[in-house]
C-alpha atoms as a PDB file:
ATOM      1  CA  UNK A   1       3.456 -21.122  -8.457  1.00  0.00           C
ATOM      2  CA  UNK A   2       6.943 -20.552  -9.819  1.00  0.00           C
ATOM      3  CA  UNK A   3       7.949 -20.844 -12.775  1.00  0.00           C
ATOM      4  CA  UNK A   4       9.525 -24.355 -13.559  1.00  0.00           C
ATOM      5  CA  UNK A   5      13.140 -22.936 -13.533  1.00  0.00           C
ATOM      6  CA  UNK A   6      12.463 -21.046 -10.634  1.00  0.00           C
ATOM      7  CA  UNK A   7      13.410 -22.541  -7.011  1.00  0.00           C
ATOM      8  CA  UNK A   8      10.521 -22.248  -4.260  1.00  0.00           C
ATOM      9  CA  UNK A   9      10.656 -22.207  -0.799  1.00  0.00           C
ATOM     10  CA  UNK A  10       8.869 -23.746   1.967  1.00  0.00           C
ATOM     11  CA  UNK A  11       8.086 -21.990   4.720  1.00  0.00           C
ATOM     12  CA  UNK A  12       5.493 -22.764   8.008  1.00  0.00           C
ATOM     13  CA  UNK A  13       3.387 -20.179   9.067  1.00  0.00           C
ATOM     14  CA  UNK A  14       1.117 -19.993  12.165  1.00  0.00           C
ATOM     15  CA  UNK A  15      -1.736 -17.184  11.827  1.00  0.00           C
ATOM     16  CA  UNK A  16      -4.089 -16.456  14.858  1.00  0.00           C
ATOM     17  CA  UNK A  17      -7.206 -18.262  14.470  1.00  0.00           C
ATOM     18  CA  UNK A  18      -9.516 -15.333  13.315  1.00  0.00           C
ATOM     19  CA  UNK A  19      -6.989 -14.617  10.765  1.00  0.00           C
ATOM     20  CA  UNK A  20      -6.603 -17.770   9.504  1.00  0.00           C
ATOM     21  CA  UNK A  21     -10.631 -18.435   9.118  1.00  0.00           C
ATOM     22  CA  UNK A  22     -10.718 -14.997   7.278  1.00  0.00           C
ATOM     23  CA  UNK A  23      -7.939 -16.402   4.661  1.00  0.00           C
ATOM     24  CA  UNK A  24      -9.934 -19.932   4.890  1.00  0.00           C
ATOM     25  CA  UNK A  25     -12.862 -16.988   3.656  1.00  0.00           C
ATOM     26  CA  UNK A  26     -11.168 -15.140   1.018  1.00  0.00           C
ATOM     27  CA  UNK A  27      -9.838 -18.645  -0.491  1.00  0.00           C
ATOM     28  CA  UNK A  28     -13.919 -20.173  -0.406  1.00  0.00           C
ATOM     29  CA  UNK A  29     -14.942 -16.565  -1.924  1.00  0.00           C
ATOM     30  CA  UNK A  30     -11.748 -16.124  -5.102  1.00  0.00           C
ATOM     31  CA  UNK A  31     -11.351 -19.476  -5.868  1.00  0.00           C
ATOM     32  CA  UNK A  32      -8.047 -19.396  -5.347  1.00  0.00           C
ATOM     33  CA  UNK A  33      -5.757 -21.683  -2.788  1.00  0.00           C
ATOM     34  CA  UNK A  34      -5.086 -19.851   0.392  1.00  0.00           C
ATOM     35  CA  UNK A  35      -1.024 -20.495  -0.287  1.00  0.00           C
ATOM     36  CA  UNK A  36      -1.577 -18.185  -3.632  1.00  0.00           C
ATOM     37  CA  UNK A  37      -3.493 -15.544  -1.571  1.00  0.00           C
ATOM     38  CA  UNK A  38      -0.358 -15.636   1.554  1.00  0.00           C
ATOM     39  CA  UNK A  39       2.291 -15.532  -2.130  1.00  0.00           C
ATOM     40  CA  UNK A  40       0.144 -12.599  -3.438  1.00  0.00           C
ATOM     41  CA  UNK A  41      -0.043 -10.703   0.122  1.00  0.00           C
ATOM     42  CA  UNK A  42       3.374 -11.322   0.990  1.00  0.00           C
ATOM     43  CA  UNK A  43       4.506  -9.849  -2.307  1.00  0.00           C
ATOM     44  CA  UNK A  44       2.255  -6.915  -1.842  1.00  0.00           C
ATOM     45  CA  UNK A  45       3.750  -5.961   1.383  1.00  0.00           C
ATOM     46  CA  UNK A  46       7.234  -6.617   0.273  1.00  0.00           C
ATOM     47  CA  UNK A  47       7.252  -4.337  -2.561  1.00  0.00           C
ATOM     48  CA  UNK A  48       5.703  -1.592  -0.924  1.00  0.00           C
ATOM     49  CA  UNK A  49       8.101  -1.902   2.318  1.00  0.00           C
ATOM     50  CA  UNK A  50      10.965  -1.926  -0.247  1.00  0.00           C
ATOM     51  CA  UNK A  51       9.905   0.996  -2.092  1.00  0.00           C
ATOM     52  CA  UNK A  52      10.973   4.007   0.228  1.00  0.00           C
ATOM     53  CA  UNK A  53       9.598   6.681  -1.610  1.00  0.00           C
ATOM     54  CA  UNK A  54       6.077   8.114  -2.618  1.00  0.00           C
ATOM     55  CA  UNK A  55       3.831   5.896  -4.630  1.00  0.00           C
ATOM     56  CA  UNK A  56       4.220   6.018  -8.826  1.00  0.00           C
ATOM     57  CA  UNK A  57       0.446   7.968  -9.290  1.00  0.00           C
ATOM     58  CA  UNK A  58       2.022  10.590  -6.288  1.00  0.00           C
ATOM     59  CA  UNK A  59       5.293  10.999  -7.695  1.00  0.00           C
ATOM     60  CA  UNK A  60       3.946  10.915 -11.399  1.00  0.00           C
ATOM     61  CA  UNK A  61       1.692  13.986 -10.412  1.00  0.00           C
ATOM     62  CA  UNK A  62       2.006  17.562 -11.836  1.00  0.00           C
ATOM     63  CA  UNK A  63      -1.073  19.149 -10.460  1.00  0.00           C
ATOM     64  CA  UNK A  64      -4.217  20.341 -12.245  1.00  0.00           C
ATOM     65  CA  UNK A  65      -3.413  22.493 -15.524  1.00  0.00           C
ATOM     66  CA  UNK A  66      -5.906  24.917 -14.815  1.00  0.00           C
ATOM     67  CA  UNK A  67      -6.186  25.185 -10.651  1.00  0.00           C
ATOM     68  CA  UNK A  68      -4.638  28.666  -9.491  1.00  0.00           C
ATOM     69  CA  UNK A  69      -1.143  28.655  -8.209  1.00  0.00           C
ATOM     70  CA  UNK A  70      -1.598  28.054  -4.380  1.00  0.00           C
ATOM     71  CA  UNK A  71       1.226  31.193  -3.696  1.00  0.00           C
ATOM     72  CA  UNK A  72      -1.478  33.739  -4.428  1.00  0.00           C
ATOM     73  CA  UNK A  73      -3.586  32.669  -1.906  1.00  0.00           C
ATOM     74  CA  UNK A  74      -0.987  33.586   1.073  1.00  0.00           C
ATOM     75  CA  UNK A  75      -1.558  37.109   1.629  1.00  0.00           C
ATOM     76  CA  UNK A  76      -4.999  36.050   2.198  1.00  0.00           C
ATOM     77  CA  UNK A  77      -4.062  33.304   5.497  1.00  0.00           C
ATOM     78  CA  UNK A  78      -4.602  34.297   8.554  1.00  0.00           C
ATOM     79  CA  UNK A  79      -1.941  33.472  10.974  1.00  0.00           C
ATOM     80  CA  UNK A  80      -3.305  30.802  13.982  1.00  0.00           C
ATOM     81  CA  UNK A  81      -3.555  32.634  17.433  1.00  0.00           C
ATOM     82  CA  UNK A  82      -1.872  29.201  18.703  1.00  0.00           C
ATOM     83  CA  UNK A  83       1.091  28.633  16.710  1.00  0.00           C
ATOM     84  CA  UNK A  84       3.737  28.950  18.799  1.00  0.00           C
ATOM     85  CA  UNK A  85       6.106  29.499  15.869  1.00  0.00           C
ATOM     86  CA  UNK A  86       3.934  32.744  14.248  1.00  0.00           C
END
């Protein structure tokens, strides 16, 4: 729920009915009220559909300290008989 100086709004959602008894599901299962688990989603999505852009662990990623360097591998590819740009 928000917090108490935080505004909320109201919104009415229709869900198909196998989605809805899988939410009616998940609520039985967590505990938790299926309005928290449609807040939680709906945040979920949001931030990742804002967030244009690799994920943090992706981004965040230098490689493995002690793998070879991919480069010296080339010489050792063998071009594909089907690639029309070879």
């Amino acid at each position: 729920m928000p917090e108490r100086d935080q505004t909320a709004m109201n919104f009415n959602l229709y869900l198909e009915d196998e989605i809805g008894k899988r939410l009616n599901r998940l609520a039985e299962q967590t505990g938790r009220s299926r309005n928290a688990l449609i807040r939680e989603a709906i945040a979920d999505w949001l931030e990742r559909a804002e967030h244009k852009g690799w994920p943090a662990a992706v981004e965040q990623f230098r490689g493995v300290a002690d793998a070879p360097a991919f480069e010296q591998y080339r010489a050792h590819l063998k071009p594909t008989d089907d690639d029309p740009l070879a």
